[in-house]
N, C-alpha and C. Protein backbone atom coordinates (compact mmCIF):
# COMPACT_ATOMS: atom_id res chain seq x y z
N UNK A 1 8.88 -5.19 9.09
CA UNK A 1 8.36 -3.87 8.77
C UNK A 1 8.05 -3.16 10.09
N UNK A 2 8.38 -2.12 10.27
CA UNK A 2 8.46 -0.94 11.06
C UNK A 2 7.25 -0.31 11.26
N UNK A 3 6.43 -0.01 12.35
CA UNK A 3 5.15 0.63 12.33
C UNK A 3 5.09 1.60 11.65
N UNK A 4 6.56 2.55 11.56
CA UNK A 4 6.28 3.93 10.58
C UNK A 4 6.49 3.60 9.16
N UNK A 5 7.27 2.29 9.02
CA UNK A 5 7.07 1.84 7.33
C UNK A 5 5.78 1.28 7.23
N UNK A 6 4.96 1.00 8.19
CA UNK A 6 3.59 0.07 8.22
C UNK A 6 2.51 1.25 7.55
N UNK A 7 3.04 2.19 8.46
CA UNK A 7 1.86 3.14 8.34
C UNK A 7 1.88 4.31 7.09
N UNK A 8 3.14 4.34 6.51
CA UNK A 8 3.30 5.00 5.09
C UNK A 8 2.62 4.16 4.15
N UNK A 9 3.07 2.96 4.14
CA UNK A 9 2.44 1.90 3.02
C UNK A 9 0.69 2.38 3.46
N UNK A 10 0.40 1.69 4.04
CA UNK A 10 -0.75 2.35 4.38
C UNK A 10 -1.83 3.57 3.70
N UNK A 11 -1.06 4.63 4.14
CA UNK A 11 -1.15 5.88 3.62
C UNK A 11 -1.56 5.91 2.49
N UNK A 12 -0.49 5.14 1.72
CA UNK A 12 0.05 4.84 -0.45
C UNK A 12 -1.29 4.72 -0.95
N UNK A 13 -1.17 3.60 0.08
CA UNK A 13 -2.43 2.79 -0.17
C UNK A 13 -3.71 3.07 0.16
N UNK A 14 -4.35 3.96 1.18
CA UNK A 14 -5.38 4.67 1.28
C UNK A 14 -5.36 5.59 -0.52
N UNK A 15 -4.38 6.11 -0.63
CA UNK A 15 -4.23 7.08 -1.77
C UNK A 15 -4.81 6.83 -2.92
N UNK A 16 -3.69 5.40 -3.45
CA UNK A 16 -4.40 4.93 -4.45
C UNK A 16 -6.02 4.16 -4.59
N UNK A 17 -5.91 4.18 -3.63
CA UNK A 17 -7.55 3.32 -3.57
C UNK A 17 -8.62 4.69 -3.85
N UNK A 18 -8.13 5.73 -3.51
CA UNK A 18 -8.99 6.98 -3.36
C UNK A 18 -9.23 7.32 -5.11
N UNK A 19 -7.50 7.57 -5.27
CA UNK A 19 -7.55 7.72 -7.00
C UNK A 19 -8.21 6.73 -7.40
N UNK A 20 -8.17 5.24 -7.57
CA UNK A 20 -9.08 4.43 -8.33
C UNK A 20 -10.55 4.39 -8.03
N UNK A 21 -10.86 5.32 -6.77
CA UNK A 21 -12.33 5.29 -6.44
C UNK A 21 -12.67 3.71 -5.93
N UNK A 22 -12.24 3.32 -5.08
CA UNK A 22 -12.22 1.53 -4.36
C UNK A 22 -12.22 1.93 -3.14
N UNK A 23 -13.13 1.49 -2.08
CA UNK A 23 -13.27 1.44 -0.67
C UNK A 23 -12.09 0.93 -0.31
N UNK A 24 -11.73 1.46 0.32
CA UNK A 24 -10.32 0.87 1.31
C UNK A 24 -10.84 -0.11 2.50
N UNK A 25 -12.33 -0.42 2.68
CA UNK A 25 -12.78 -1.42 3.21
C UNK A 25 -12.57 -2.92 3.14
N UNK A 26 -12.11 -2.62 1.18
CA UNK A 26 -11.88 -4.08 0.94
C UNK A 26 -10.35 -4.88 1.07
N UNK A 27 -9.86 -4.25 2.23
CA UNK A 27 -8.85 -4.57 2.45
C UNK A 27 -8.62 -4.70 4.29
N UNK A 28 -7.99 -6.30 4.85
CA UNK A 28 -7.80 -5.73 6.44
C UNK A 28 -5.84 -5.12 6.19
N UNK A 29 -5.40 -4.78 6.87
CA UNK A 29 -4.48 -4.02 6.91
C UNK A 29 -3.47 -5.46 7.34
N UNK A 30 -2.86 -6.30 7.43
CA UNK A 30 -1.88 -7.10 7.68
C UNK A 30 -0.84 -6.76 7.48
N UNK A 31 0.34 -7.23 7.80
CA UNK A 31 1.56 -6.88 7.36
C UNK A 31 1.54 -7.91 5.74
N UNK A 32 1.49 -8.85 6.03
CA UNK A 32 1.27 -9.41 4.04
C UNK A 32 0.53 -8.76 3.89
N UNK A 33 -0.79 -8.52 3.79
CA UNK A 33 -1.53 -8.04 2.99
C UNK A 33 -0.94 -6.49 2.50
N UNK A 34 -0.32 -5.75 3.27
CA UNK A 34 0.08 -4.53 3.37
C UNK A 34 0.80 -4.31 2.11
N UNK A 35 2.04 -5.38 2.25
CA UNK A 35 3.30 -5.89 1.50
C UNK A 35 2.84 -6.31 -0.21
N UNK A 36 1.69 -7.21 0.03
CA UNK A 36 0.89 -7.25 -1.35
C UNK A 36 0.58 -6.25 -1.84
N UNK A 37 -0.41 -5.69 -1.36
CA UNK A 37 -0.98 -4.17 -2.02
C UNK A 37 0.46 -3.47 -2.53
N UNK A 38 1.52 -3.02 -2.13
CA UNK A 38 2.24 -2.44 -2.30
C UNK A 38 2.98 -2.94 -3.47
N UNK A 39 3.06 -4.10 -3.65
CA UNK A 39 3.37 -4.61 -5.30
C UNK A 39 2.45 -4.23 -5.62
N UNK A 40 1.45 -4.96 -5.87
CA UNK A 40 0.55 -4.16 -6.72
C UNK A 40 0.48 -2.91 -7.58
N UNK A 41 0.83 -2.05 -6.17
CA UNK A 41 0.56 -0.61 -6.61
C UNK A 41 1.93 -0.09 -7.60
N UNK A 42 3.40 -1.08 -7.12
CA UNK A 42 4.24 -1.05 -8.09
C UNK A 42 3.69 -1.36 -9.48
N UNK A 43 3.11 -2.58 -9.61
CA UNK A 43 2.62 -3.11 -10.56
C UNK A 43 2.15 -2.31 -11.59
N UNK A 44 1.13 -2.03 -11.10
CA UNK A 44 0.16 -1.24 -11.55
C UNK A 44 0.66 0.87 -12.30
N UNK A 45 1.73 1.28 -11.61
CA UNK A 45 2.24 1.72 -12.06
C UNK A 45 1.77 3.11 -11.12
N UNK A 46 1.46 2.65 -9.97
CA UNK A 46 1.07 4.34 -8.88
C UNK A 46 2.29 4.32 -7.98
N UNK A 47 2.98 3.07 -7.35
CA UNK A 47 4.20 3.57 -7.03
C UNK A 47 5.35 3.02 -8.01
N UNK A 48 6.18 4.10 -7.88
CA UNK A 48 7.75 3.56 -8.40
C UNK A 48 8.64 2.91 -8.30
N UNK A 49 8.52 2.20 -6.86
CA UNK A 49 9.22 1.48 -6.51
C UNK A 49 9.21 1.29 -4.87
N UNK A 50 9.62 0.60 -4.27
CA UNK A 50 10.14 0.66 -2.94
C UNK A 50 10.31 1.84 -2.39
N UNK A 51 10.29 2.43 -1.25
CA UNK A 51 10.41 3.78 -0.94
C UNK A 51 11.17 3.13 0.19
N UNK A 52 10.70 1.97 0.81
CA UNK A 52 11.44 1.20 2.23
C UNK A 52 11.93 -0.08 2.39
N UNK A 53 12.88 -0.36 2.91
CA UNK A 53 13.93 -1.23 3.22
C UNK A 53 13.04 -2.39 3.74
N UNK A 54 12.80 -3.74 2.98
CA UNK A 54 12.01 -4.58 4.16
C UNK A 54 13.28 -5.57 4.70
């Protein structure tokens, strides 16, 4: 993963944490951890899919 794919996921993920009202504290930023959240957020149904090539 790419610092500018690092830092979009990121972003997603600041986002949705904002919409669900969840500190983005409870998270350190890793590249897995990053990669997790981002299923998740597939999961969960805030993103659609992949946006980036891992």
């Amino acid at each position: 993963m790419t610092e500018d794919e690092r830092g979009i996921l990121i972003k997603e993920i600041h986002q949705a944490f904002s919409v669900l009202n969840l500190p983005s504290s409870l998270y350190e930023y890793s590249d897995d951890k990053v990669d997790d959240l981002a299923d998740v957020l597939i999961f969960a149904g805030i993103r659609k899919k992949h946006t980036l090539d891992y």
